[in-house]
Protein backbone atom coordinates (compact mmCIF):
# COMPACT_ATOMS: atom_id res chain seq x y z
CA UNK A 1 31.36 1.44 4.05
CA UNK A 2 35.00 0.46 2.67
CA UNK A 3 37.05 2.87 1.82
CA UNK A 4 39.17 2.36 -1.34
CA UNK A 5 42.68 3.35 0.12
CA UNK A 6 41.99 0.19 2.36
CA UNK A 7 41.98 -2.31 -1.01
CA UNK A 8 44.22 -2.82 -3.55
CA UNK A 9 43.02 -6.14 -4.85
CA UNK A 10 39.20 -7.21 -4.34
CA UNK A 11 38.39 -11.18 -4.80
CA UNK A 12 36.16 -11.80 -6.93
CA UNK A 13 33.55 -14.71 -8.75
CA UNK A 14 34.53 -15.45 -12.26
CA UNK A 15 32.13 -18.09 -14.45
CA UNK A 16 34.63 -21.22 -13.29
CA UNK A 17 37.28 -19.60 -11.43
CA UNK A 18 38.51 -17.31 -8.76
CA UNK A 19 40.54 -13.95 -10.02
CA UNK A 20 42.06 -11.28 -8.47
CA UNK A 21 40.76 -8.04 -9.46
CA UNK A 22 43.17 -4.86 -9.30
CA UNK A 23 41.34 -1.58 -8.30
CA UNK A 24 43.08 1.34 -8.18
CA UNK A 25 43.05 4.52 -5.27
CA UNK A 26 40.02 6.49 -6.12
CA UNK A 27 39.69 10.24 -6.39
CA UNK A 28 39.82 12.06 -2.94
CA UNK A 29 35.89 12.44 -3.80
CA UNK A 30 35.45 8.93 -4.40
CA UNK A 31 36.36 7.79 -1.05
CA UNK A 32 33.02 5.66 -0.16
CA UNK A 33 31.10 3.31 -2.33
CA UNK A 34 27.51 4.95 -2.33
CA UNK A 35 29.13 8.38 -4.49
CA UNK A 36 29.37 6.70 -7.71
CA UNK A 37 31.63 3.88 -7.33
CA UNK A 38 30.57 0.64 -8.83
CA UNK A 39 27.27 1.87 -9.80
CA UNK A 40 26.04 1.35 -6.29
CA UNK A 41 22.53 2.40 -5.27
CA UNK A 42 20.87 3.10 -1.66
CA UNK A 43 19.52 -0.05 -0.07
CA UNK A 44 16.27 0.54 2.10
CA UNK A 45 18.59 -0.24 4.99
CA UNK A 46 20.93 2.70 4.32
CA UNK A 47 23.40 0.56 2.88
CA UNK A 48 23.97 -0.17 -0.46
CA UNK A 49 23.39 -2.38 -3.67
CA UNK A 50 25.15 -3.27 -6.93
CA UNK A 51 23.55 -3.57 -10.20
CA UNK A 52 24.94 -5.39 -12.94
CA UNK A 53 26.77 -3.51 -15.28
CA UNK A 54 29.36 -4.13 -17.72
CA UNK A 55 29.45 -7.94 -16.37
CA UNK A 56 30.31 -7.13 -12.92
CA UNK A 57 28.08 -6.35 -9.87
CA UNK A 58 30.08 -4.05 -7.81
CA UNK A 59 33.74 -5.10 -8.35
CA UNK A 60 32.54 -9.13 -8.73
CA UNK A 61 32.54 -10.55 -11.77
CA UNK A 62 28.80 -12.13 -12.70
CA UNK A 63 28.22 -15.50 -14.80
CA UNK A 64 25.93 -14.75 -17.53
CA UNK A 65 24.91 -18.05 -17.22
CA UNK A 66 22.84 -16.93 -14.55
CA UNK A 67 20.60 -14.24 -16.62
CA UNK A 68 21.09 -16.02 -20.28
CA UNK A 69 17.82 -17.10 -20.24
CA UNK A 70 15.81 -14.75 -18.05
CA UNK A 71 13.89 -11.51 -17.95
CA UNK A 72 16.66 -8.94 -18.90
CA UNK A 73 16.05 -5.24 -18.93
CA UNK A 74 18.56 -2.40 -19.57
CA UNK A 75 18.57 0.83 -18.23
CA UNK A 76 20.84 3.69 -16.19
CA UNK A 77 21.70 1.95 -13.73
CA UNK A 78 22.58 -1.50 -15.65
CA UNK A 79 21.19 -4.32 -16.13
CA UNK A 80 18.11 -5.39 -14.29
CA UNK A 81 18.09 -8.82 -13.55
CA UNK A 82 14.32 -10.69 -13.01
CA UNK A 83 14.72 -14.89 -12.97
CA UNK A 84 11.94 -16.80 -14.06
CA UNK A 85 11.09 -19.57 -11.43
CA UNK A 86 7.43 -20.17 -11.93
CA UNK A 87 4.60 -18.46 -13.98
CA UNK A 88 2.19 -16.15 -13.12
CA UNK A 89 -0.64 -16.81 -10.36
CA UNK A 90 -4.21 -16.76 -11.54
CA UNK A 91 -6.33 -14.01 -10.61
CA UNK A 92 -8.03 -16.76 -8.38
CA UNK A 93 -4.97 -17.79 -7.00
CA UNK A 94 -3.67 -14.31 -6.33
CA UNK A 95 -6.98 -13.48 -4.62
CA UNK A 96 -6.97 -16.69 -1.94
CA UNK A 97 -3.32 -15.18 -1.07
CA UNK A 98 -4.09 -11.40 -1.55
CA UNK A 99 -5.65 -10.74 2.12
CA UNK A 100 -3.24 -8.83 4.14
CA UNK A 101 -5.21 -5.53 5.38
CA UNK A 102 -2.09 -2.67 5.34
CA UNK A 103 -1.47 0.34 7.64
CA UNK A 104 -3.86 2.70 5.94
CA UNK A 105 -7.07 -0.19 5.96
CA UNK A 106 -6.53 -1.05 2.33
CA UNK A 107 -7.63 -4.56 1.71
CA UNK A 108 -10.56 -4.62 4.44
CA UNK A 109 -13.62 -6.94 4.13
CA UNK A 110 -17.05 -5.79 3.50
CA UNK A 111 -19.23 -6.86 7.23
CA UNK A 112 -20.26 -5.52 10.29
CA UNK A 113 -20.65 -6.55 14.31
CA UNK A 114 -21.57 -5.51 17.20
CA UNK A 115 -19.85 -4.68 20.68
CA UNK A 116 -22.55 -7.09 22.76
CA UNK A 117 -22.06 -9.98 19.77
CA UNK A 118 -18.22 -9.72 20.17
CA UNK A 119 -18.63 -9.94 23.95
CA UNK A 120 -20.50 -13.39 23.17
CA UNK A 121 -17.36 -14.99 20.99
CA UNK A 122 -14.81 -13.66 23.56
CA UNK A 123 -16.32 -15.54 26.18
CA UNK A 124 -17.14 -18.82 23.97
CA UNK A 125 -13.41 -18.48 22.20
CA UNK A 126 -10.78 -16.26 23.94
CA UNK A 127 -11.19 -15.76 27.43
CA UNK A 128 -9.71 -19.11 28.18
CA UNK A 129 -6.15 -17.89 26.61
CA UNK A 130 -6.70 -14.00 26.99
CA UNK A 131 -8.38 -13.43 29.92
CA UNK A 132 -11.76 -11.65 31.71
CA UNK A 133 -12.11 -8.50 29.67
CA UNK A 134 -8.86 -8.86 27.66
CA UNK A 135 -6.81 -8.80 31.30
CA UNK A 136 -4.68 -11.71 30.15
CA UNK A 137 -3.47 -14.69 31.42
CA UNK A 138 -1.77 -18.26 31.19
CA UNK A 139 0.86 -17.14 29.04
CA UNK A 140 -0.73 -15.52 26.68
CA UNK A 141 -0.95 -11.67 25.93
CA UNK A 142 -3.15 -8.95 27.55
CA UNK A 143 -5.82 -7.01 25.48
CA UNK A 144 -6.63 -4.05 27.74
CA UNK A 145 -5.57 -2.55 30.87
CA UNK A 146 -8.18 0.21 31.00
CA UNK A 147 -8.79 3.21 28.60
CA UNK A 148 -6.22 3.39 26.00
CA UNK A 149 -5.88 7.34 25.89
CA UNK A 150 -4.75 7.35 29.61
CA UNK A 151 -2.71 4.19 29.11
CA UNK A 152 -0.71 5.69 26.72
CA UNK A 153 0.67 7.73 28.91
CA UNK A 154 2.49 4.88 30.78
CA UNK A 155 4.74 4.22 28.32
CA UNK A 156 7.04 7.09 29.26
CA UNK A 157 7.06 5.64 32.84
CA UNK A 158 10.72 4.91 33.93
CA UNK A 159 10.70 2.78 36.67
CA UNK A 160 14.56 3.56 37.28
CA UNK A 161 13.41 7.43 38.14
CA UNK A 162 10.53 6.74 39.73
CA UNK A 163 10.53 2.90 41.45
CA UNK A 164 7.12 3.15 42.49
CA UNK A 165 5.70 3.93 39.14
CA UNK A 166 3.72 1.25 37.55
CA UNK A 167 5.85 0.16 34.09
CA UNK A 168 4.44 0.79 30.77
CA UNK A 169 1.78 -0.17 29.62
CA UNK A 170 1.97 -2.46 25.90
CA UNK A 171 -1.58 -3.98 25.28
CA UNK A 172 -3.77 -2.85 21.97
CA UNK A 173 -4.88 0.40 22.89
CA UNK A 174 -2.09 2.03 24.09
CA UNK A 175 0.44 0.47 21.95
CA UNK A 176 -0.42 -0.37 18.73
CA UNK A 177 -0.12 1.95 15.86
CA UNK A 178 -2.86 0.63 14.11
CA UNK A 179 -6.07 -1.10 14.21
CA UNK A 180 -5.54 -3.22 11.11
CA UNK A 181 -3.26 -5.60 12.20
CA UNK A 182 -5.59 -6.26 14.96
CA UNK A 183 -8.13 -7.52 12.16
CA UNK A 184 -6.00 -9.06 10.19
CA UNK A 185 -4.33 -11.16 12.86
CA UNK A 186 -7.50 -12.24 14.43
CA UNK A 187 -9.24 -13.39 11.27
CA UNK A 188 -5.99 -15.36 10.02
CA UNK A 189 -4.75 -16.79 12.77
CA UNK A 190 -7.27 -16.81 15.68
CA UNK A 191 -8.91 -18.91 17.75
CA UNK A 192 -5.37 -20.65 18.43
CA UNK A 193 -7.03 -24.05 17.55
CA UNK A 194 -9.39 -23.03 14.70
CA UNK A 195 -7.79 -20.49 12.89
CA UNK A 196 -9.54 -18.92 9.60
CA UNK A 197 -13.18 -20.25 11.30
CA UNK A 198 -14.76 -16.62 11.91
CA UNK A 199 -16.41 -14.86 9.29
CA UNK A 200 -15.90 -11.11 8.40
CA UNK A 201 -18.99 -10.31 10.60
CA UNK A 202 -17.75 -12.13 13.99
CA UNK A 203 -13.91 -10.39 13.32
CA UNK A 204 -15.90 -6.68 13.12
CA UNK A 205 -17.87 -7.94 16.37
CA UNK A 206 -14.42 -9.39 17.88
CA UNK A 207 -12.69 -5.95 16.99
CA UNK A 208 -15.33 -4.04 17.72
CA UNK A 209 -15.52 -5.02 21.63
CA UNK A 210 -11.62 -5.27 21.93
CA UNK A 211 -12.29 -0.98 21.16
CA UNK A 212 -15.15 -1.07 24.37
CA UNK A 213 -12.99 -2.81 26.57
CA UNK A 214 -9.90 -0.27 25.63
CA UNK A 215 -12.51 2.25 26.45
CA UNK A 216 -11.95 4.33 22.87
CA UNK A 217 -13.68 6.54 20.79
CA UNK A 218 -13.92 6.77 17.23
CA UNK A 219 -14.74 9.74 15.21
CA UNK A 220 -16.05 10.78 18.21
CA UNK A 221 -18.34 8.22 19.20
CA UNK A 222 -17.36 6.68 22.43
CA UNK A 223 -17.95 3.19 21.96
CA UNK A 224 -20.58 1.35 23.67
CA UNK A 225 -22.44 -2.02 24.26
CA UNK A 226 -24.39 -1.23 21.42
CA UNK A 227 -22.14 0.01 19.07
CA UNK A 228 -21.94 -1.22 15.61
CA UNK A 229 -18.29 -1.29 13.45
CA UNK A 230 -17.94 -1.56 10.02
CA UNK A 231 -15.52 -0.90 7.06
CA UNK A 232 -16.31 2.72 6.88
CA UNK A 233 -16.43 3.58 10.61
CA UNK A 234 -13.19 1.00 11.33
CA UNK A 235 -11.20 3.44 8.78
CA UNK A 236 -11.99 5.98 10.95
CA UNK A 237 -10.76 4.47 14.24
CA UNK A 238 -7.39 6.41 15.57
CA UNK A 239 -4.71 5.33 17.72
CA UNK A 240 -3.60 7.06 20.35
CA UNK A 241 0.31 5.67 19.44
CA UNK A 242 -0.72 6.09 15.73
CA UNK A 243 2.84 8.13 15.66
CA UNK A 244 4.87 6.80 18.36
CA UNK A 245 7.30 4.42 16.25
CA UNK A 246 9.60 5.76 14.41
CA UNK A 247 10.04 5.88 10.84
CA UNK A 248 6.81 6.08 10.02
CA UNK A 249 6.33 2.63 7.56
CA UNK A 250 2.75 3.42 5.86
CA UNK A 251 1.84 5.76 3.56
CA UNK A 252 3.13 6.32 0.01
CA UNK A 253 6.85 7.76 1.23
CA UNK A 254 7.15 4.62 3.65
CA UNK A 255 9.61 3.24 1.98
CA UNK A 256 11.63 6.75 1.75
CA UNK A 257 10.79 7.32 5.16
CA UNK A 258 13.03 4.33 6.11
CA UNK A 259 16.00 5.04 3.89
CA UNK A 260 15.90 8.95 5.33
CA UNK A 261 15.94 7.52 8.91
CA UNK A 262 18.79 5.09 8.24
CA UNK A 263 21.07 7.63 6.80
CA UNK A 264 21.17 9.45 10.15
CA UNK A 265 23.76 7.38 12.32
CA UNK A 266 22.21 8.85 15.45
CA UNK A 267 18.86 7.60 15.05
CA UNK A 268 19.65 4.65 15.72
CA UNK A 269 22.65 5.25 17.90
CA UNK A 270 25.94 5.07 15.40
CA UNK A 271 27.89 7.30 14.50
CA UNK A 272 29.52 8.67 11.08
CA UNK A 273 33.45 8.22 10.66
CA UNK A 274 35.31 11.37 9.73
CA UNK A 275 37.42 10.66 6.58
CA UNK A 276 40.58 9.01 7.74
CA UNK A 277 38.89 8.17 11.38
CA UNK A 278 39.45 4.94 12.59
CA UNK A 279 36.11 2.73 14.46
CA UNK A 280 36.55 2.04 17.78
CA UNK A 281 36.82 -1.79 18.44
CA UNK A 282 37.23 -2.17 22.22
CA UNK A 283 36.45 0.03 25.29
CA UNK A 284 34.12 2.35 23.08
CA UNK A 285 31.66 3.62 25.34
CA UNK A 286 31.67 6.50 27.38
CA UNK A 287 31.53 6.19 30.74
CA UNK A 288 29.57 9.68 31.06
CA UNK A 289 26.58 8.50 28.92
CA UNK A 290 26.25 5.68 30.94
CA UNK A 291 23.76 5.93 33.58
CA UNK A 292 24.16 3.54 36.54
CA UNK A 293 22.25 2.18 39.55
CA UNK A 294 24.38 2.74 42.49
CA UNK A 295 24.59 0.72 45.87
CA UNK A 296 21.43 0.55 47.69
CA UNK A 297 19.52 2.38 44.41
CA UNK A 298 16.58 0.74 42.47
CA UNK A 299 13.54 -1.12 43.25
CA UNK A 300 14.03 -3.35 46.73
CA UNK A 301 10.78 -3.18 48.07
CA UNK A 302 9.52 -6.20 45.83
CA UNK A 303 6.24 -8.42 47.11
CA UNK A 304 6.70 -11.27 47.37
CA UNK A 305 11.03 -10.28 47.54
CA UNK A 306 13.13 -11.74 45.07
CA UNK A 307 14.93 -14.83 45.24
CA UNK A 308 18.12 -15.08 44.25
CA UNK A 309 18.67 -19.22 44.73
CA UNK A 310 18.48 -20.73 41.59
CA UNK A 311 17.70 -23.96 42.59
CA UNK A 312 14.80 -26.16 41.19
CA UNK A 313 11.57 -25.96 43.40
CA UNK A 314 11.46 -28.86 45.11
CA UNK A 315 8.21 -31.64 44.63
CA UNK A 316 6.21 -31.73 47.33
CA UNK A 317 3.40 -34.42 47.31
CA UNK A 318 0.75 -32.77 49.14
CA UNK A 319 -1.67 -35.51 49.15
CA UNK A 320 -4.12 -33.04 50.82
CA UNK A 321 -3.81 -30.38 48.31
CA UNK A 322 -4.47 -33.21 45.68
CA UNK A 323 -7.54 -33.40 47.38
CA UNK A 324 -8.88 -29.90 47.64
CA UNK A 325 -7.72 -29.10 43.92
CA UNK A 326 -10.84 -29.51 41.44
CA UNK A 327 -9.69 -31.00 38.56
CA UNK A 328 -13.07 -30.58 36.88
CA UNK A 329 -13.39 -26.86 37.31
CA UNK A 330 -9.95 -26.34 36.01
CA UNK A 331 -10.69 -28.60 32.81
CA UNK A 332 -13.93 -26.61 32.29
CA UNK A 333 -12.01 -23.56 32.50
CA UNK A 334 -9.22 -24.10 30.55
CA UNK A 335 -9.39 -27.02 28.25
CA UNK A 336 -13.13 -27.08 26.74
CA UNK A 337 -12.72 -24.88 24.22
CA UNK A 338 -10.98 -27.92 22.18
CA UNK A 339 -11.81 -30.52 24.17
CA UNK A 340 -15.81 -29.91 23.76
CA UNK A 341 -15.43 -28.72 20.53
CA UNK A 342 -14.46 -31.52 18.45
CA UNK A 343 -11.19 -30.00 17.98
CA UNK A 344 -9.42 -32.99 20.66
CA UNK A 345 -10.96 -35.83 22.07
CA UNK A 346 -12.95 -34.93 24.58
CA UNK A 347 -13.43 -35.70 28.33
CA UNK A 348 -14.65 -38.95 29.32
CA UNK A 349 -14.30 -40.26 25.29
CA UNK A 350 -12.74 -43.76 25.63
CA UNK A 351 -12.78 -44.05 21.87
CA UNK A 352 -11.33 -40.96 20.98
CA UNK A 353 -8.45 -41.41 23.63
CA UNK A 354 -7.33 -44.94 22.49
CA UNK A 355 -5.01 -43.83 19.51
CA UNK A 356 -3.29 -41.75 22.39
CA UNK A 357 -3.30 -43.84 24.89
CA UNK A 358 -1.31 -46.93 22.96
CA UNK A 359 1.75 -44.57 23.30
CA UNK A 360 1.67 -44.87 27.20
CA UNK A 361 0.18 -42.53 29.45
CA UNK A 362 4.08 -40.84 30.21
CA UNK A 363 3.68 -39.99 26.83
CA UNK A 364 0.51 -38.47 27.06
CA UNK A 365 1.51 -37.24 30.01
CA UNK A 366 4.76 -35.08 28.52
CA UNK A 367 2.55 -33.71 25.36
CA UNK A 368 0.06 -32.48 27.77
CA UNK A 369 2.76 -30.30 29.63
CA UNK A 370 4.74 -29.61 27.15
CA UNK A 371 2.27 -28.87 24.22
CA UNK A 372 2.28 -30.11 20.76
CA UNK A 373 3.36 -29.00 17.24
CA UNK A 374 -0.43 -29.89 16.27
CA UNK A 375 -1.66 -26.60 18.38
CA UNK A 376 -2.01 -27.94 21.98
CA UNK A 377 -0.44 -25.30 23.94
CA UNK A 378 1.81 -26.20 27.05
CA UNK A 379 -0.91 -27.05 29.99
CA UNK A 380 -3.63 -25.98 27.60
CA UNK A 381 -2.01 -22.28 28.39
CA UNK A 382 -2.99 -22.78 32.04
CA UNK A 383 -0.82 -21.44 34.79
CA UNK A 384 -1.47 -24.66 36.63
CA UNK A 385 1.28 -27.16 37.87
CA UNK A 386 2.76 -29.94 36.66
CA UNK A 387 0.99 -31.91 39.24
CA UNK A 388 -2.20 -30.38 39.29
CA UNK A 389 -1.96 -30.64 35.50
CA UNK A 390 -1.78 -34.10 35.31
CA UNK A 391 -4.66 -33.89 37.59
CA UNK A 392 -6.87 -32.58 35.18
CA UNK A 393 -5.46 -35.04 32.68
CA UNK A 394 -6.32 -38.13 34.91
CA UNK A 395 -10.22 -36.75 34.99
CA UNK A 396 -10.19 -36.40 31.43
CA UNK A 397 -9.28 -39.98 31.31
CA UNK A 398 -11.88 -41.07 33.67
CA UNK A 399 -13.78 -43.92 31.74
């Protein structure tokens, strides 16, 4: 916050010119700009904001060339500035936008699906990227790491206190507040290559079996093979780190909920100057808060250990290994579901390859490792290397 005994002249923006603007000391009860000073009001952030008043935001001078010829209101707090710069959407064109499913399940689909149905797309459309059962894998997130109640539980594991404690545990069921996002983001932006493909029914099914494999219950009902989730029953579905972030975003008082927090300097570990109290700008912390791993302290059994050279691994052309490696079996695993999909040109295709191939197979070579802006992930999101990567690419281009 500045304080006014700090200022005697502000800068401020005049219609064509720069003034100075003389304030002078403010009443002993006046000393910070949120107590009525400049009309300020709280800012979700616990800071403030300045409405325009009197021609002026805060201490700034405003050109009223900017508001002539927009929506002006008046009111308490001044003038309430709303520029036009477009028209209203159509109810059609607010609709196509209007699908974001919030906190509290407003704005979910109609549908249904089944566990055993969801099991089915998984294996056709995720498993490549996320892994058997949701276990992750080639970059790309874990789902599940067992039942979601117990896995909870990890996330107060310290591995500093206890080195041989597994670390916590961050997948869908034990993290996630909410069950919505999960829905949302799968239905907008999944499968990586296809995104807004699967119906209503298939994200229910896809949602549903993520619950199985995160071994939960909801309202009760443990949920099995044959289980069936729809709008009603997903509204019901609790998390067992519903409350674990903090403040609490959802809800009417969401909003208020994040203003209380931030007005609390030790929620978020700052502190509140006295009046008069100078910050601290070098050497601040205290050493006795500090907690620190001393010699010989920490995790050192490590398998494999750590290495510490930082060196580039060194190319080894193992003409043997090149042998033994199964290019086929890792395409089929990891690059068919775009590849024999339609989605890029598949295996074997001479047509289809010949626009790519005129750029020189280094080329190809390079987008194929390093992915593409047009959705190819980086080695197809394979934990393969280079070289057995541009294995896999040479059987593709077997004609």
């Amino acid at each position: 916050m500045f304080k006014l005994e700090q200022y005697k002249t502000l800068v401020a923006s005049l219609i064509t010119t720069t003034a100075l603007i003389t304030v002078s000391q403010a009443k002993e009860s006046e000393s910070t700009a949120y107590n009525g000073l400049w009309n300020a009001k709280k800012d979700i952030s616990g800071g403030v904001y300045y409405p325009i008043k009197d021609g002026q935001t805060g201490p700034y001078k405003v050109n009223p060339q900017v508001y002539k010829n927009s929506d002006v209101s008046k009111g308490e707090d001044g003038i309430k500035v709303s520029l036009n710069h477009g028209r209203v959407p159509t109810k059609n064109e607010y609709d196509a936008w209007n699908k974001d499913i919030n906190g509290l399940n407003e704005g979910l689909p109609d549908g249904y699906g089944y566990v055993d149905e969801g099991e089915i797309l998984y294996e056709q459309q995720c498993i490549m990227c996320h892994g058997d059962f949701g276990s992750g894998g080639g970059g790309y997130p874990a789902l599940s790491a067992g039942k979601a109640k117990e896995m909870k539980k990890t996330l107060k594991n310290n591995r500093w206190l206890n080195p041989t404690a597994e670390g916590p545990s961050r997948v869908f069921g034990s993290y996630w507040p909410v069950a919505s996002t999960l829905f949302w983001y799968i239905r907008d932006a999944m499968p990586h290559t296809k995104s807004k493909t699967l119906t209503n029914d298939e994200t229910y099914s896809l949602v549903a079996y993520m619950l199985y494999i995160n071994g939960m219950k909801v309202n009760g009902e443990i949920v099995n093979e044959t289980f069936k989730l729809d709008k009603e029953k997903f509204k019901k579905i609790y998390m067992p780190n519903r409350y674990g972030f903090i403040p609490d975003i959802d809800g009417p008082n969401g909003i208020e909920n994040v203003r209380a927090f931030y007005e609390v300097p030790s929620n978020y570990s700052a502190k509140r100057l006295a009046k008069g109290e100078k910050p601290c700008m070098s050497n601040c912390q205290q050493t006795k808060n500090i907690v620190r791993l001393e010699e010989g302290g920490g995790i050192t059994d490590f398998e494999p250990p750590i290495s510490v050279v930082r060196d580039l691994p060194v190319v080894v052309k193992d003409e043997a290994h090149k042998v033994s490696f199964d290019a086929k079996a890792a395409y089929e695993a990891n690059c068919t579901m775009c590849h024999n999909t339609g989605v890029a040109p598949k295996a074997g295709d001479k047509t289809a390859w010949s626009t790519y191939l005129t750029k020189g197979m280094d080329k190809v070579y390079k987008n194929a490792l390093e992915g593409t802006n047009m959705g190819m992930p980086a080695k197809g999101g394979s934990s393969l290397s280079d070289e057995e990567f541009k294995q896999v690419i040479d059987y593709m281009l077997k004609f």
